[in-house]
Protein backbone atom coordinates (compact mmCIF):
# COMPACT_ATOMS: atom_id res chain seq x y z
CA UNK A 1 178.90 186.56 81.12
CA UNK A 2 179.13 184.37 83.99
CA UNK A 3 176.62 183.69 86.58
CA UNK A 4 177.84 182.47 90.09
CA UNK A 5 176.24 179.45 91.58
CA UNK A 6 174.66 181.30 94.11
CA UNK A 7 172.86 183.69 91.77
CA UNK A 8 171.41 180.72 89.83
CA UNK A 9 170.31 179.25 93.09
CA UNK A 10 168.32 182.71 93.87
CA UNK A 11 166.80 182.59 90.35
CA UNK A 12 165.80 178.94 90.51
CA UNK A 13 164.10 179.82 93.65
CA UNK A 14 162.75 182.64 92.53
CA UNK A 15 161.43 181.28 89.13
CA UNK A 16 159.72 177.98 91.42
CA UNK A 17 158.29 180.53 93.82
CA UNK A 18 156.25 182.57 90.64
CA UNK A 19 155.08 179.16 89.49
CA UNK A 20 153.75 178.49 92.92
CA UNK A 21 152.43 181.45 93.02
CA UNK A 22 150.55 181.60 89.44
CA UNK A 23 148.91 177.99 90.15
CA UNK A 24 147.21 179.28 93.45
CA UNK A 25 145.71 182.15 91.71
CA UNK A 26 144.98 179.69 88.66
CA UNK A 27 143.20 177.29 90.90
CA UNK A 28 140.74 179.75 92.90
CA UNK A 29 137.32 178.09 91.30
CA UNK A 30 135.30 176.62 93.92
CA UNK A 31 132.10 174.67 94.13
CA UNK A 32 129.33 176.49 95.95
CA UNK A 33 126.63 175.25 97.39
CA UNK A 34 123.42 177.02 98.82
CA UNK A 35 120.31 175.43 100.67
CA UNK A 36 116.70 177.22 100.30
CA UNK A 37 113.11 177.22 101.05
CA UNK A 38 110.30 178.22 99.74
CA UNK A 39 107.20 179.55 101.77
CA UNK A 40 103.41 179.05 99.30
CA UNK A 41 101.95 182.64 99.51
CA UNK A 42 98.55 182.54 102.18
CA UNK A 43 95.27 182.17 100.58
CA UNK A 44 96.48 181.03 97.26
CA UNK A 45 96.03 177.05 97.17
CA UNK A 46 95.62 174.06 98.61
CA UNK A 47 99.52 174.08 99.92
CA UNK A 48 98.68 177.89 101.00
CA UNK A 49 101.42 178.57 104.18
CA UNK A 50 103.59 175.48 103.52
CA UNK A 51 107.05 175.47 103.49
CA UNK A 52 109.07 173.21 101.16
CA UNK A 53 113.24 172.89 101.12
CA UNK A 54 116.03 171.94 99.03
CA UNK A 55 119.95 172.79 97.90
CA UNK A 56 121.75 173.51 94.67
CA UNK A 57 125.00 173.75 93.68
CA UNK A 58 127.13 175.39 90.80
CA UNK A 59 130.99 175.85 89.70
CA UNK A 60 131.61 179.90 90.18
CA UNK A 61 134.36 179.84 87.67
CA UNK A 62 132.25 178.98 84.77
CA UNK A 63 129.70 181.67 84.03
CA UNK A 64 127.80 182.84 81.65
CA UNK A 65 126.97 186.96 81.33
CA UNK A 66 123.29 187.75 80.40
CA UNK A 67 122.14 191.46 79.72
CA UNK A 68 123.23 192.87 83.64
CA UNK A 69 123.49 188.92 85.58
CA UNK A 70 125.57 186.32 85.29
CA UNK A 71 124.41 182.71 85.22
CA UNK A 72 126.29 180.05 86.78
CA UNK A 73 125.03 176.26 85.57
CA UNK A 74 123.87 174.37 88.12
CA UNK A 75 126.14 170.49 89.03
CA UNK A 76 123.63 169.93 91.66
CA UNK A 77 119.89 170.78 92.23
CA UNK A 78 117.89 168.97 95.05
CA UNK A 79 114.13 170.09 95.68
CA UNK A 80 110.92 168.52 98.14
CA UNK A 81 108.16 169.82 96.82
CA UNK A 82 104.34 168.86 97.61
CA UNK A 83 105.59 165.42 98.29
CA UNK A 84 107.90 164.67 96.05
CA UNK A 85 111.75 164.48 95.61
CA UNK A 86 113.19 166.37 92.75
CA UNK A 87 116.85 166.45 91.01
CA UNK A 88 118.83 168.46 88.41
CA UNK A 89 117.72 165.47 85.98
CA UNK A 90 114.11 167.20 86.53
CA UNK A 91 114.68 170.59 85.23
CA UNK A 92 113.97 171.46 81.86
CA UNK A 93 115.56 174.14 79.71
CA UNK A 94 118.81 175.93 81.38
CA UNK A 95 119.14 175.82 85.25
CA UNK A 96 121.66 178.84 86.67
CA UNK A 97 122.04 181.03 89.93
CA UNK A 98 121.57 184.06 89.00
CA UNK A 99 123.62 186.79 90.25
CA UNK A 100 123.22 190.63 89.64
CA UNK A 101 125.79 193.29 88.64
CA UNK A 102 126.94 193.66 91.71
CA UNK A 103 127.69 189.82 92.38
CA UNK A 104 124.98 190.00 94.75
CA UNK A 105 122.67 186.28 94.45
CA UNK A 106 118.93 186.75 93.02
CA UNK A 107 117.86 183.41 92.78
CA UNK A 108 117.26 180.74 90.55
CA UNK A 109 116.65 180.30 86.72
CA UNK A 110 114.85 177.03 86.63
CA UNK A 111 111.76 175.36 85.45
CA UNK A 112 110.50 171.66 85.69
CA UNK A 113 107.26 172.31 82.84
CA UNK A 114 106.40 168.14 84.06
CA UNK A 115 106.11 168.83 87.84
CA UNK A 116 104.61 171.97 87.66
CA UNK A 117 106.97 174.63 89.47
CA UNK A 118 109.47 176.88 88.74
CA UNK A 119 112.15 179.61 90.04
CA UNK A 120 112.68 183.00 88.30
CA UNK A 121 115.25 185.03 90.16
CA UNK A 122 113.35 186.28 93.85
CA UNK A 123 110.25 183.66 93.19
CA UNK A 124 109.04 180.55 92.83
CA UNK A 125 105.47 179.86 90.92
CA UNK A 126 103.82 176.18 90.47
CA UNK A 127 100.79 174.96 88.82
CA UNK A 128 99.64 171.69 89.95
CA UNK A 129 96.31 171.84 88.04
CA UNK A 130 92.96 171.09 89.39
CA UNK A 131 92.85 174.78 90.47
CA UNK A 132 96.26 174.59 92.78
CA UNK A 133 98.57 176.74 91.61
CA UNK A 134 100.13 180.08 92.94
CA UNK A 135 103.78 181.80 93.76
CA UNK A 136 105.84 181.42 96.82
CA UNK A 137 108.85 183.71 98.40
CA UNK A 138 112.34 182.40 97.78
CA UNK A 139 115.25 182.63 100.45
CA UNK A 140 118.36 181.00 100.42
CA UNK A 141 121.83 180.67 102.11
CA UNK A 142 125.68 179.90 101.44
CA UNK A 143 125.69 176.12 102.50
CA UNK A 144 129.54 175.50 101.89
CA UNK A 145 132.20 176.68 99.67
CA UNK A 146 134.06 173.91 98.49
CA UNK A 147 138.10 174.36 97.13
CA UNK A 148 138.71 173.00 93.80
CA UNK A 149 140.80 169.34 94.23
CA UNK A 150 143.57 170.22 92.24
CA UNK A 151 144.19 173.15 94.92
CA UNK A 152 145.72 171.09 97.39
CA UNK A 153 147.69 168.73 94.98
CA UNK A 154 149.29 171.88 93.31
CA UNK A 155 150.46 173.31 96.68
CA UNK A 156 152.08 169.66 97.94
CA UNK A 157 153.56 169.51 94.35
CA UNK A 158 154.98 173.08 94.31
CA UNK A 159 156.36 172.44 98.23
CA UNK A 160 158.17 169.21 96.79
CA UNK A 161 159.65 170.80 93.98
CA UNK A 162 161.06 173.56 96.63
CA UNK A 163 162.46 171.00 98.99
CA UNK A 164 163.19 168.64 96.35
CA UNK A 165 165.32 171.92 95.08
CA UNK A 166 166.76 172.52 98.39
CA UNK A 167 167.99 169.18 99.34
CA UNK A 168 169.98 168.96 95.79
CA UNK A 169 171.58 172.01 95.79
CA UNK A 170 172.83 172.11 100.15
């Protein structure tokens, strides 16, 4: 069987094209990042009505299904709180977003058991001692969505390859 030079040319182009195509969908994980607040219930403490603020950050192509949510681990965690600056290097146990069945966000799974506050998804709780602890409402927002770096390197190395192809076979 013989195949024609113009046939091969098709299937070469054809064959680089499904590559192309298999890396894009391959490369889809992105970094997202969130800011929220947190508003101290009235009448519960001395910070009763105050409003503290921070951002987090997690990998959505890494999770990890629990009963009906998925956690995603946190790369980033950033929190002011009662005058001081937290990190992810504060949080102790696991720290995820949580999201429910229905990909829809909940919250945060995270506790810092030294500073006295934590996140359970759709509240926040702290204990300060000396009588000044008590629960706060959560809300949060999509900050940025971030495209994983080897997205754009795969697309400018599957275009070279095509006219890299090109130019050697006109």
């Amino acid at each position: 069987m013989t195949i024609s030079f113009a046939s091969s040319r098709a299937v070469r182009h054809i064959g680089i094209a499904a590559l192309f195509a298999l890396g894009c969908v391959a490369a889809q994980a992105t970094v997202v990042s969130r800011n929220f607040s947190v508003t101290i219930d009235p009448n519960t403490s001395l910070i009763s009505g105050q409003t503290f603020s921070g951002s987090f950050s997690f990998d959505d192509s890494i999770g990890t299904v629990f009963g009906t949510d998925t956690l995603y681990a946190l790369t980033n965690f950033s929190f002011d709180f009662n005058g001081g600056s937290f990190s992810l290097a504060d949080l102790d146990l696991g720290h995820a977003a949580v999201f429910d069945s229905s990909n829809m966000f909940t919250g945060l799974d995270a506790t810092s058991f030294a500073n006295g506050f934590g996140f359970v998804p759709g509240t926040f709780s702290y204990d300060l001692g000396q009588s000044n602890a008590g629960f706060g409402t959560f809300s949060s927002n999509v900050n940025t969505a971030v495209p994983e770096p080897g997205t754009g390197a795969l697309a400018l190395a599957a275009l070279g390859l095509l006219a890299w192809n090109r130019r050697r076979v006109s």
